[in-house]
PDB file of N, CA and C in Angstrom:
ATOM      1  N   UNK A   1     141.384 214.807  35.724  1.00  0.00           N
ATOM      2  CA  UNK A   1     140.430 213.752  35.426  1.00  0.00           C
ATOM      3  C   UNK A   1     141.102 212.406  35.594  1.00  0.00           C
ATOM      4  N   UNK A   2     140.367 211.781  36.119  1.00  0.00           N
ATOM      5  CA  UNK A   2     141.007 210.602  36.412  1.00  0.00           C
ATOM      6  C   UNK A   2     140.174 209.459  35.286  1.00  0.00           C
ATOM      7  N   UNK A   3     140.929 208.161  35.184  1.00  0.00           N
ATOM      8  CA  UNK A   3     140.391 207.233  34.359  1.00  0.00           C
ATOM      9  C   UNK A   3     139.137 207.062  34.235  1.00  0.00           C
ATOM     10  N   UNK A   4     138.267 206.708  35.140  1.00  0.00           N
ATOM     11  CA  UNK A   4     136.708 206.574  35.155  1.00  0.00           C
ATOM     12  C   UNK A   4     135.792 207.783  35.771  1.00  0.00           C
ATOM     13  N   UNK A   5     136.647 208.983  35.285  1.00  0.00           N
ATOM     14  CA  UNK A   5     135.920 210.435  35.239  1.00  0.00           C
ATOM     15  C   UNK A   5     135.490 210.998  33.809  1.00  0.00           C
ATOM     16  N   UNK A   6     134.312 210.429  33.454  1.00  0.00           N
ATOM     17  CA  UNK A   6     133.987 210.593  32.003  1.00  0.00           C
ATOM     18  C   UNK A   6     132.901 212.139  32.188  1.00  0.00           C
ATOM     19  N   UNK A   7     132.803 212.613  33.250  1.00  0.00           N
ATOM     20  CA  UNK A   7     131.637 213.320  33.695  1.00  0.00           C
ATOM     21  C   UNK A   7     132.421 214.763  32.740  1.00  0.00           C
ATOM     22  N   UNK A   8     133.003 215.431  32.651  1.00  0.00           N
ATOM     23  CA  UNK A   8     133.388 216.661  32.083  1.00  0.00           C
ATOM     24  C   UNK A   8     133.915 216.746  30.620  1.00  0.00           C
ATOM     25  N   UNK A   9     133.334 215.569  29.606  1.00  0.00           N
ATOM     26  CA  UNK A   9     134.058 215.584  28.314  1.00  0.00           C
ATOM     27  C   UNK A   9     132.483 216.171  27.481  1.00  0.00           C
ATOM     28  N   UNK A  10     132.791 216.235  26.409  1.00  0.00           N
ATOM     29  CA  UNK A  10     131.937 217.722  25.329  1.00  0.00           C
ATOM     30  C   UNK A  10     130.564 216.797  25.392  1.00  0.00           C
ATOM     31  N   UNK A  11     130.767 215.223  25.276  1.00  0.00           N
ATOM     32  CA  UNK A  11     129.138 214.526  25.006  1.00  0.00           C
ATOM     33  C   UNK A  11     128.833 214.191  26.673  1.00  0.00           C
ATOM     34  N   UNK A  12     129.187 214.277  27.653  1.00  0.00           N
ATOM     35  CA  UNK A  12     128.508 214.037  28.516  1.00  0.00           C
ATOM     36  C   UNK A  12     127.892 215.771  29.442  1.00  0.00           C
ATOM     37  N   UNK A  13     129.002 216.954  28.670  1.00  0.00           N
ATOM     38  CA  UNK A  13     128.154 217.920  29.028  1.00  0.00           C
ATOM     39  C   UNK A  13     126.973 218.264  28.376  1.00  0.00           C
ATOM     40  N   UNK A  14     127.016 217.906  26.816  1.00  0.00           N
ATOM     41  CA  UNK A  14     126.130 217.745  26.089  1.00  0.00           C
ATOM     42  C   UNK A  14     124.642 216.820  26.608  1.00  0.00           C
ATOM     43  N   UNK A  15     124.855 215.653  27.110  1.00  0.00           N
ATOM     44  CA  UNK A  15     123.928 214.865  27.672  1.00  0.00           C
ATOM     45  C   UNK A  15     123.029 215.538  28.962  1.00  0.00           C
ATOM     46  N   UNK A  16     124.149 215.891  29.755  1.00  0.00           N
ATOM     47  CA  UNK A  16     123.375 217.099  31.051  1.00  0.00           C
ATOM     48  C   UNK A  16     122.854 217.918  30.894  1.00  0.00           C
ATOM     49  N   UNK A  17     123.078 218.944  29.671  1.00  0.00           N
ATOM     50  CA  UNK A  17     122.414 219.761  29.100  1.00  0.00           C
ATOM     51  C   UNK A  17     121.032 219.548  28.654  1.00  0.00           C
ATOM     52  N   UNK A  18     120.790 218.707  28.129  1.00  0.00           N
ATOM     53  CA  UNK A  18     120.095 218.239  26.898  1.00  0.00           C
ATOM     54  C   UNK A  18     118.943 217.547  28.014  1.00  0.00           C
ATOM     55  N   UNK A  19     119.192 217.018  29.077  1.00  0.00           N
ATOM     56  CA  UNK A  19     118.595 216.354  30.148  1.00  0.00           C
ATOM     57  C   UNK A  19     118.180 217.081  30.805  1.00  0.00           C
ATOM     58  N   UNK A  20     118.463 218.539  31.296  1.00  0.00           N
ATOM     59  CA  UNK A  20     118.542 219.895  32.376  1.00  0.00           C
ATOM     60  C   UNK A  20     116.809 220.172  30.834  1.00  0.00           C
ATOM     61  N   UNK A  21     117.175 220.332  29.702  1.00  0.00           N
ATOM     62  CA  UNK A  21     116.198 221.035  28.967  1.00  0.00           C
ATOM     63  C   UNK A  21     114.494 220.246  29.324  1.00  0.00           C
ATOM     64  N   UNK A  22     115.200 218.639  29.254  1.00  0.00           N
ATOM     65  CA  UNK A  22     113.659 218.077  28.806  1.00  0.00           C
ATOM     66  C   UNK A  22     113.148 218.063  30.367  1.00  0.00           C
ATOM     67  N   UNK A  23     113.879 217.978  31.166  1.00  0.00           N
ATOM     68  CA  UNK A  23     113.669 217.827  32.744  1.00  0.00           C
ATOM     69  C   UNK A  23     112.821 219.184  32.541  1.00  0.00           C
ATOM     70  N   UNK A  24     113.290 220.238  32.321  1.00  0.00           N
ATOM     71  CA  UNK A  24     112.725 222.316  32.533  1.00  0.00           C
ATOM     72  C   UNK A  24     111.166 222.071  31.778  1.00  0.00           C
ATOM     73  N   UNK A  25     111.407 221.491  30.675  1.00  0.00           N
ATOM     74  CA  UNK A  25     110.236 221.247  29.649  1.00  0.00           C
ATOM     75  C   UNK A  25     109.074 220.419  30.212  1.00  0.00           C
ATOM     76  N   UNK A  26     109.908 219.908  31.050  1.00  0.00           N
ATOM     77  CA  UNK A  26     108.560 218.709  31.483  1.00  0.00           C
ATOM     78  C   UNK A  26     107.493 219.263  32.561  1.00  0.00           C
ATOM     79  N   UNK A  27     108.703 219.723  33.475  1.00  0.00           N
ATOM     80  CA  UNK A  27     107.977 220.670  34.501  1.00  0.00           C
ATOM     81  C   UNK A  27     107.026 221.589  34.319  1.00  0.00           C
ATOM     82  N   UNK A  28     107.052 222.470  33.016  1.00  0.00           N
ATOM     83  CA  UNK A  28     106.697 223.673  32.373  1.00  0.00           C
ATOM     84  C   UNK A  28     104.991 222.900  31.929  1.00  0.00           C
ATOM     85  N   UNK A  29     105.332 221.887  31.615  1.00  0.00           N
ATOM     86  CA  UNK A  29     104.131 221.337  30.855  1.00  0.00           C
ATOM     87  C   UNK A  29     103.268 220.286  31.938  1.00  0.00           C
ATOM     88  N   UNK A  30     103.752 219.759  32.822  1.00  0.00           N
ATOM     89  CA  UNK A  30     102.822 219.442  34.117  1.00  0.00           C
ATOM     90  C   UNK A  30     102.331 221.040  34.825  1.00  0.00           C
ATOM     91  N   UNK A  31     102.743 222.012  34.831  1.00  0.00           N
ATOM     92  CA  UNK A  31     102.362 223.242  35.501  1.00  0.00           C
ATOM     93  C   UNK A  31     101.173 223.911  34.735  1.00  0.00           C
ATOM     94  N   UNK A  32     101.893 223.881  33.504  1.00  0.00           N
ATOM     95  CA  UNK A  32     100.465 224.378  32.352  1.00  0.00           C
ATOM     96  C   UNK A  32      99.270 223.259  32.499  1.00  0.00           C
ATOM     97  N   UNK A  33      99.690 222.147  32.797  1.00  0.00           N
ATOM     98  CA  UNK A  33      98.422 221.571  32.450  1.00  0.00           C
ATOM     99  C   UNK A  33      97.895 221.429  33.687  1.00  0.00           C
ATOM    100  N   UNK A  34      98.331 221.244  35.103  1.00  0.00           N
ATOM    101  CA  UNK A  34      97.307 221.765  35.948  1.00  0.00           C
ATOM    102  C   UNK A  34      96.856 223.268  35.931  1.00  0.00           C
ATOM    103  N   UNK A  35      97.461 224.282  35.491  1.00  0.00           N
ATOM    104  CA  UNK A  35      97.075 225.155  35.138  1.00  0.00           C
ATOM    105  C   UNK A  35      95.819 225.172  34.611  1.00  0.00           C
ATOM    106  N   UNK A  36      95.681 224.318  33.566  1.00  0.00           N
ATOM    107  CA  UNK A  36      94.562 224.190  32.615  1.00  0.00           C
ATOM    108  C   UNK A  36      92.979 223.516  33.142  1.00  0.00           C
ATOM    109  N   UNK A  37      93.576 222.643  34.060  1.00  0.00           N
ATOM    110  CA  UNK A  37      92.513 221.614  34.898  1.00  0.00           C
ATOM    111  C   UNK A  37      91.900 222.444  35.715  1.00  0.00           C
ATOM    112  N   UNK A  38      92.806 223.133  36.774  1.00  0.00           N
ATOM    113  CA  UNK A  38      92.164 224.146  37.436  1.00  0.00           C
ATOM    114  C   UNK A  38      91.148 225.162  36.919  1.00  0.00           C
ATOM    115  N   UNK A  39      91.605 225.749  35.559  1.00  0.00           N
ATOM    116  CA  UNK A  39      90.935 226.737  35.168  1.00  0.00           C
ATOM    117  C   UNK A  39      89.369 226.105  34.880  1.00  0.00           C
ATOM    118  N   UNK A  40      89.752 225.094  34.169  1.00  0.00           N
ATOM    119  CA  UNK A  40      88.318 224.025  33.433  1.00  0.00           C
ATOM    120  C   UNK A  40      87.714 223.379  34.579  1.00  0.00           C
ATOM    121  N   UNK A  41      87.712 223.270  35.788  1.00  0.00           N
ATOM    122  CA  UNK A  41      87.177 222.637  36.536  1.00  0.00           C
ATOM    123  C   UNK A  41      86.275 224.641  37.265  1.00  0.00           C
ATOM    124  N   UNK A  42      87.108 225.630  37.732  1.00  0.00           N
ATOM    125  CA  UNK A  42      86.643 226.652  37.950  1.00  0.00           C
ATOM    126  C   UNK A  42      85.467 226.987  36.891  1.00  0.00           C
ATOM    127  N   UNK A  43      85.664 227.027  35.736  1.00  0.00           N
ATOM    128  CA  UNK A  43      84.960 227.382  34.789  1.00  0.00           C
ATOM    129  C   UNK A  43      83.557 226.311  34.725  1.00  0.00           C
ATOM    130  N   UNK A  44      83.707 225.358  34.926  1.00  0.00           N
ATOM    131  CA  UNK A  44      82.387 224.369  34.835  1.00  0.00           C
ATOM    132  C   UNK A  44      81.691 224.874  36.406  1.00  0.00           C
ATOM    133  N   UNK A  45      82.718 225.061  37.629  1.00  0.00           N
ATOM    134  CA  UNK A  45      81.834 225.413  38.317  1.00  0.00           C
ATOM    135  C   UNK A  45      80.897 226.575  38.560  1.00  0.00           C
ATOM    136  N   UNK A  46      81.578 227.665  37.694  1.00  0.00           N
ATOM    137  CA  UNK A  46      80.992 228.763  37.715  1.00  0.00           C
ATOM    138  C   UNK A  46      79.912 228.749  37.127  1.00  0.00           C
ATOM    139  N   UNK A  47      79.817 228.105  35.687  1.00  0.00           N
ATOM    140  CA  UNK A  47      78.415 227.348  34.730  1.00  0.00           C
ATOM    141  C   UNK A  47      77.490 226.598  35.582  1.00  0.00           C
ATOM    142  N   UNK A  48      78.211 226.016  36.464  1.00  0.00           N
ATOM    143  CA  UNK A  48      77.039 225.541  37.212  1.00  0.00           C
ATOM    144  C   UNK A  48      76.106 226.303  38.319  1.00  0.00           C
ATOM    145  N   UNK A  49      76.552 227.232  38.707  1.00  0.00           N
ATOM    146  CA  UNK A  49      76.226 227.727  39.586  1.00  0.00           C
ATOM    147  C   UNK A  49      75.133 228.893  38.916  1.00  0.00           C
ATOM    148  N   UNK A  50      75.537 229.066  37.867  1.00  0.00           N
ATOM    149  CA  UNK A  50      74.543 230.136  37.338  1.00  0.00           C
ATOM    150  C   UNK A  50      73.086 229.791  36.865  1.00  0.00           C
ATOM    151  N   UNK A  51      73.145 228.041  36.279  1.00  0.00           N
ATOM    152  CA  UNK A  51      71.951 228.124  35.961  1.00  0.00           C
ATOM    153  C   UNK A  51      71.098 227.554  37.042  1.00  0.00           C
ATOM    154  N   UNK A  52      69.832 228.234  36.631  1.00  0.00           N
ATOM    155  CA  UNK A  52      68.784 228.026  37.334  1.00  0.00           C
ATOM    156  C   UNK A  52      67.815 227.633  36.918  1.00  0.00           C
ATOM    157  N   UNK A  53      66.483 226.483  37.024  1.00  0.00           N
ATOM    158  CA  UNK A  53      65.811 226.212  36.301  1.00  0.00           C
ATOM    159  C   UNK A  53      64.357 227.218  36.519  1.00  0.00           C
ATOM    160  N   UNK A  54      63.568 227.352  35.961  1.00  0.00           N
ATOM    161  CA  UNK A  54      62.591 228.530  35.707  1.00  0.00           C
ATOM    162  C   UNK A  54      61.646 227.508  35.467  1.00  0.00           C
ATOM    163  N   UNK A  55      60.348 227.846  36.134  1.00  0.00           N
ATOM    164  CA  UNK A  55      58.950 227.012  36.076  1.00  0.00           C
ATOM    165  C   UNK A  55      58.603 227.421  34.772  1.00  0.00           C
ATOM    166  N   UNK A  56      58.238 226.658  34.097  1.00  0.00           N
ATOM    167  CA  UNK A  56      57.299 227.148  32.933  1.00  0.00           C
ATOM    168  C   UNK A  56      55.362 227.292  33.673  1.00  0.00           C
ATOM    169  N   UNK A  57      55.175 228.275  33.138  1.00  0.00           N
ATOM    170  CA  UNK A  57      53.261 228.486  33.946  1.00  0.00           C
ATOM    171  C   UNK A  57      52.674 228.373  32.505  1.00  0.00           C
ATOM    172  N   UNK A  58      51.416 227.840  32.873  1.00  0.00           N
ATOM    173  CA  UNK A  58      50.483 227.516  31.807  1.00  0.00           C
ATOM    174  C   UNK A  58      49.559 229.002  31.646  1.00  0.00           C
ATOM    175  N   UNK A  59      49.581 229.325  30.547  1.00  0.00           N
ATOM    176  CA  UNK A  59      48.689 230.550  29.820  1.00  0.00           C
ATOM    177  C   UNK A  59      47.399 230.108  29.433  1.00  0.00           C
ATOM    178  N   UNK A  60      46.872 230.077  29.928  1.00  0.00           N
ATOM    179  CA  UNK A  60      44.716 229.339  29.408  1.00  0.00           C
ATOM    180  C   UNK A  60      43.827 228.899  29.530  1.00  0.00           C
TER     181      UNK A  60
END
């Protein structure tokens, strides 16, 4: 290690670590949540597609 090689001491592996987690976490949670958009956008379209409106007829 040389003088301005701070990259391999216990708090800067600590920092990479800790950065590697929220970086994994973040990803995980943009994926779920298009996950989620997709599903809710499928799901409204499927609702839409089903209904149909029905004449009401007069009885009299």
């Amino acid at each position: 290690m040389g003088y301005g090689d701070n990259r391999h001491t216990p708090k800067m592996r600590q920092r990479r670590s800790r950065n590697k987690l929220i970086a994994r976490l973040k990803r995980k949670a943009a994926e779920v949540k298009a996950t989620r958009l997709a599903n809710k956008q499928q799901v409204q379209a499927e609702s839409g597609s089903k209904k149909t409106k029905t004449k009401k007829t007069d009885k009299g």
